[in-house]
Protein backbone atom coordinates (compact mmCIF):
# COMPACT_ATOMS: atom_id res chain seq x y z
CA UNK A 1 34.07 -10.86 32.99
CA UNK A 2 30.52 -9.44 33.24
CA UNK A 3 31.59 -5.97 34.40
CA UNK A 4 34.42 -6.06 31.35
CA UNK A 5 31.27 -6.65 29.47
CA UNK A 6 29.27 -3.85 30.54
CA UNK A 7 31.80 -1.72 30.78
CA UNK A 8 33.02 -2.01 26.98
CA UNK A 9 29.38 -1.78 25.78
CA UNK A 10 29.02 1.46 27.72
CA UNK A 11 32.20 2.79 26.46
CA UNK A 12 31.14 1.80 22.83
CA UNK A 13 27.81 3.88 23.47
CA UNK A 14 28.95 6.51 24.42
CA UNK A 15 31.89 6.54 20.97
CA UNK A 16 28.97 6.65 18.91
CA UNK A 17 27.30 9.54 20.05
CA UNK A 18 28.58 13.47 20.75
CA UNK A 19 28.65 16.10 22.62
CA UNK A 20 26.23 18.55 20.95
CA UNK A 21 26.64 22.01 20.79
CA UNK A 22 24.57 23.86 23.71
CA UNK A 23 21.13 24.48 22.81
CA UNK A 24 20.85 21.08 20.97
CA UNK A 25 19.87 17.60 22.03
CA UNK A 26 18.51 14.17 20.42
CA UNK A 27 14.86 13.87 19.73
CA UNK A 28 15.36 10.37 21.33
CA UNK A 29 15.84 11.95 24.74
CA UNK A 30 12.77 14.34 24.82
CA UNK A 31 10.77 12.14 23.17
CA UNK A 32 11.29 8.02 22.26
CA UNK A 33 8.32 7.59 21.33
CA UNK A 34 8.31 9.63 18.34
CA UNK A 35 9.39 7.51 15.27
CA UNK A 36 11.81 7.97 12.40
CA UNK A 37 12.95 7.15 9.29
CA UNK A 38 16.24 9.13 8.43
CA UNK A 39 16.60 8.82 4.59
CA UNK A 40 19.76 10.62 3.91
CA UNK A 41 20.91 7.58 6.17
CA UNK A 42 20.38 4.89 3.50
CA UNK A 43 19.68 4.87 -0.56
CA UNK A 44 16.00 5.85 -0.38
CA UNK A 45 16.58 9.60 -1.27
CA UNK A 46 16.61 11.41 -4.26
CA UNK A 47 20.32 11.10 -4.41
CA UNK A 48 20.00 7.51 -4.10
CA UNK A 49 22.58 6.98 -1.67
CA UNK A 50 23.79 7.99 1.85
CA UNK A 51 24.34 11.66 2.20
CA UNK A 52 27.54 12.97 3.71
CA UNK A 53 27.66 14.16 7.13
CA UNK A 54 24.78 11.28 8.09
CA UNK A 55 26.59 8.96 10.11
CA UNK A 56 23.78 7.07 12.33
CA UNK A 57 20.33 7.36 12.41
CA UNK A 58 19.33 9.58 14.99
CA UNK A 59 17.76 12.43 15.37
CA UNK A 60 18.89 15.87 16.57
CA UNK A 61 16.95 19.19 17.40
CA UNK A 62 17.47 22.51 19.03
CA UNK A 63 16.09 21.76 22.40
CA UNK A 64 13.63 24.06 21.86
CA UNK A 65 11.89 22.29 18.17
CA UNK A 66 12.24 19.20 20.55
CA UNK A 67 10.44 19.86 23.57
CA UNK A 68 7.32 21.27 20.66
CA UNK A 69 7.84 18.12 18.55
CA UNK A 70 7.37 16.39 21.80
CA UNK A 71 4.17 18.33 22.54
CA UNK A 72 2.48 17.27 19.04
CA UNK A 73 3.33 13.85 19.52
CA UNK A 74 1.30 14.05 22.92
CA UNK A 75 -1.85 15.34 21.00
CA UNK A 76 -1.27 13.08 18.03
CA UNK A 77 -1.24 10.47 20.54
CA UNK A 78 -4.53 10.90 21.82
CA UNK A 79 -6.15 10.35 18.33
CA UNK A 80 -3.75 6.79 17.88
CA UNK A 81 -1.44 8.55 15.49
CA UNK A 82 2.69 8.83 15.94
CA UNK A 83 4.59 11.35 14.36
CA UNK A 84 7.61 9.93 11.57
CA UNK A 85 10.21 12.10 11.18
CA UNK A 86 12.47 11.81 7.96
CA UNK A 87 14.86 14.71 8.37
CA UNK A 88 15.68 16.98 11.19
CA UNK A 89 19.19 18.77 11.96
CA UNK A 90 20.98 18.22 8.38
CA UNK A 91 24.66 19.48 8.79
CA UNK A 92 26.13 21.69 6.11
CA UNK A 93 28.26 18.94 4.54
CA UNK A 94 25.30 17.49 3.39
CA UNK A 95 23.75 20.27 1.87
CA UNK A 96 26.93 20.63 0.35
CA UNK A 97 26.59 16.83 -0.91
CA UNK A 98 23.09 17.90 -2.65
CA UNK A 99 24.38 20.87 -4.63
CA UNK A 100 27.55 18.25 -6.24
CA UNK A 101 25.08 16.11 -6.83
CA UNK A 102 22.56 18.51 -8.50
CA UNK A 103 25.12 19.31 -11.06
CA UNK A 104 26.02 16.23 -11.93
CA UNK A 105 23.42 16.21 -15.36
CA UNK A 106 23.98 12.27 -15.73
CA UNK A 107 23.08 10.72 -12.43
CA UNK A 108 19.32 10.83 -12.68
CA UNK A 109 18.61 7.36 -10.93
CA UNK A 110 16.22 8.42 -8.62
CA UNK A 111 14.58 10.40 -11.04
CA UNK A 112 11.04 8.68 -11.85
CA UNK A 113 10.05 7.98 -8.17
CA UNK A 114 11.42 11.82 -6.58
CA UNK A 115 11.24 14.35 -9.76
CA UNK A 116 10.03 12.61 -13.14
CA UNK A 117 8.74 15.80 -14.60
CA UNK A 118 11.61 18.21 -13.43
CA UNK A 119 14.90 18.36 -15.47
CA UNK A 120 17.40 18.19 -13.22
CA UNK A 121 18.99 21.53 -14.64
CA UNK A 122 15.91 23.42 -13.21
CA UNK A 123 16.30 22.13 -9.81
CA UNK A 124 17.99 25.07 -8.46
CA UNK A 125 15.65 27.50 -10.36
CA UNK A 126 12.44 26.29 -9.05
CA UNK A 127 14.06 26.40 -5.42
CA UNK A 128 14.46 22.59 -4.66
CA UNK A 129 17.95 22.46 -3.84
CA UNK A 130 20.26 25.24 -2.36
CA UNK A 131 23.25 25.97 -1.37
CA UNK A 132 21.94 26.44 2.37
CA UNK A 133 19.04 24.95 4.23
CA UNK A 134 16.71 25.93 7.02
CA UNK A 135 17.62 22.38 8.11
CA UNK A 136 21.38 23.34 8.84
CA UNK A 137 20.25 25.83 11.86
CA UNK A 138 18.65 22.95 13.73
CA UNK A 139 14.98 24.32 13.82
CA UNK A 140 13.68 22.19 10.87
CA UNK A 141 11.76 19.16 10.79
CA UNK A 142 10.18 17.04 7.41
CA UNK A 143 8.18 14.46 8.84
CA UNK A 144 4.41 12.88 8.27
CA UNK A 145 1.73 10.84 10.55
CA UNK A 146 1.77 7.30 11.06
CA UNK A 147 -1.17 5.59 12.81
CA UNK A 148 0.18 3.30 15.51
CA UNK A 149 -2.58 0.34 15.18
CA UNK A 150 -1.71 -0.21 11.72
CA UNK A 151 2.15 1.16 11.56
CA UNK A 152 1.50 2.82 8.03
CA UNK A 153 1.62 6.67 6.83
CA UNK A 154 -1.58 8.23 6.51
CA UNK A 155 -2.02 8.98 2.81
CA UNK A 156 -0.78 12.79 2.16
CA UNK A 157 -1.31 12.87 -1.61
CA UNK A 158 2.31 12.57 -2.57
CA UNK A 159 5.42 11.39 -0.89
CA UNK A 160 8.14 12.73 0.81
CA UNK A 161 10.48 14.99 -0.47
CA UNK A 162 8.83 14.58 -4.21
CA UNK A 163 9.85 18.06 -6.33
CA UNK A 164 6.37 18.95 -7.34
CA UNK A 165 3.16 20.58 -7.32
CA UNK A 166 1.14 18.02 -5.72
CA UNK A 167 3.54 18.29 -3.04
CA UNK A 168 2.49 22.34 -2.21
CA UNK A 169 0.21 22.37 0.74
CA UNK A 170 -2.45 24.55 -1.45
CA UNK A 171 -2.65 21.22 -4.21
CA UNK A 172 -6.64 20.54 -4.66
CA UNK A 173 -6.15 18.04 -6.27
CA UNK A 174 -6.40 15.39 -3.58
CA UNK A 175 -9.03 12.89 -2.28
CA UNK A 176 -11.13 13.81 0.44
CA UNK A 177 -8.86 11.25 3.03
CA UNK A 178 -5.77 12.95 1.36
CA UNK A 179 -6.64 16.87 2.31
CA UNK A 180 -7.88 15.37 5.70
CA UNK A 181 -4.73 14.02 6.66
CA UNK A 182 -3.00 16.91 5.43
CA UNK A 183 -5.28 19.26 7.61
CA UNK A 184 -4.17 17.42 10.52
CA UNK A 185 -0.67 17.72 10.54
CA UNK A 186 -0.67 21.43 9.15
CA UNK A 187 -2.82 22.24 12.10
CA UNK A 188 -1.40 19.82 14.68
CA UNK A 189 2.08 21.66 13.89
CA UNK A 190 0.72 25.02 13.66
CA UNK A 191 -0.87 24.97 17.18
CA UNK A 192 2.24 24.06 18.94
CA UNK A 193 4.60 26.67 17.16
CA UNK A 194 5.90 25.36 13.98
CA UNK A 195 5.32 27.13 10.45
CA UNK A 196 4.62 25.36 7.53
CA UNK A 197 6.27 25.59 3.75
CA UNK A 198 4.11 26.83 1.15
CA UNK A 199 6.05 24.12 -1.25
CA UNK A 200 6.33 21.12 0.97
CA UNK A 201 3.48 19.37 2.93
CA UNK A 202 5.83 17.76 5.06
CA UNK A 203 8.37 20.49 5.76
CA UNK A 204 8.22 22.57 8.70
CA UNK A 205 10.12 25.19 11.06
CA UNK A 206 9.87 26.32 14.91
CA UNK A 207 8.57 29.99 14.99
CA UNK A 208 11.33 32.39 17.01
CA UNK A 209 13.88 29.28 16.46
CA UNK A 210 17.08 29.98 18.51
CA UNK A 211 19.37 29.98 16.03
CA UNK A 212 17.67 31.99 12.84
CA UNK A 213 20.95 32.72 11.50
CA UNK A 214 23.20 30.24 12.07
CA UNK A 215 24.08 27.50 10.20
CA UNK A 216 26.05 24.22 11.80
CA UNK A 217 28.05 21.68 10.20
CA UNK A 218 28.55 18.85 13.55
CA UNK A 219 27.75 15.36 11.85
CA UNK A 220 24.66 13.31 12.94
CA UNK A 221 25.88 10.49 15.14
């Protein structure tokens, strides 16, 4: 009976995950110790529900963005801080699930904690969503510092994925603590390859990523 056991929970492991495409892998196997919080996987997004095409909460990279995310984490490490990653890989059906959703003019009930002074209209316009996404060629990673001792995310000034200004990683308008913590993980990513977004403090993408014009649609699971 024990070996029935085992061998049904192995076969169950391996259902739920997938044979990614070459040049991909899970963050999970580079890395474990990096945490996560995938929000598209639950209703704490601006949508305010699960997106489409997010199946389980995992995380998937090109190798590459892995083996640097994995490199960060080591000097991160050293000063008692973890990486948290929120979105990585996002397949093309959810992209697609943003755009329906940001022309829908009526469902606004996320609005007052992600974009209380945008109109949803504009959203498009001022370049928050789009009908593709960095994210979609595998390359792309939004994430913030937590410190381990304490479990909690170092204060960045605004939170993640809120459409506006304070959000830009040339704001001023932040505490001394705030632009501190920023400064770390712009430079902490920086020196290990990734670019930052001018628009997003938390947003950032793998210099000479191996697949700068592709764009995949394989489901995170």
């Amino acid at each position: 009976m024990k070996w029935i056991f085992s061998f049904f929970l192995l076969s169950t492991l391996i259902l739920q995950s997938q044979n990614l495409p070459d040049g991909f892998s899970y963050v999970k196997d580079i890395d474990p110790t990096i945490q996560r919080e995938l929000r598209y996987c639950n209703h704490n997004n601006f949508v305010g529900t699960p997106v489409n095409g997010y199946i389980d909460d995992v995380l998937i990279t090109s190798t590459l963005t892995a083996k640097a995310l994995k490199k960060v984490q080591a000097e991160l490490a050293k000063k008692g801080y973890s990486l948290k990653i929120f979105d990585a890989y996002r397949p093309q059906t959810a992209v697609n699930h943003f755009v329906k959703w940001a022309r829908v003019m009526k469902d606004t009930i996320m609005k007052q904690q992600y974009y209380p002074k945008v109109n949803k209209r504009h959203l498009f316009k001022l370049g928050y969503i789009a009908t593709k996404s960095g994210h979609s060629r595998g390359s792309s990673v939004d994430l913030t510092i937590v410190n381990i001792a304490t479990g909690k995310e170092l204060d960045m000034g605004s939170p993640y994925d809120f459409f506006g200004i304070s959000s830009h990683i040339t704001f001023q308008k932040l505490t001394k603590t705030q632009k501190k913590n920023r400064s770390l993980l712009q430079e902490s990513m920086k020196k290990f390859g990734f670019r930052p977004y001018k628009n997003e403090w938390w947003h950032f993408t793998l210099r000479n990523e191996p697949f700068p014009h592709t764009y995949f649609d394989f489901p995170i699971k």
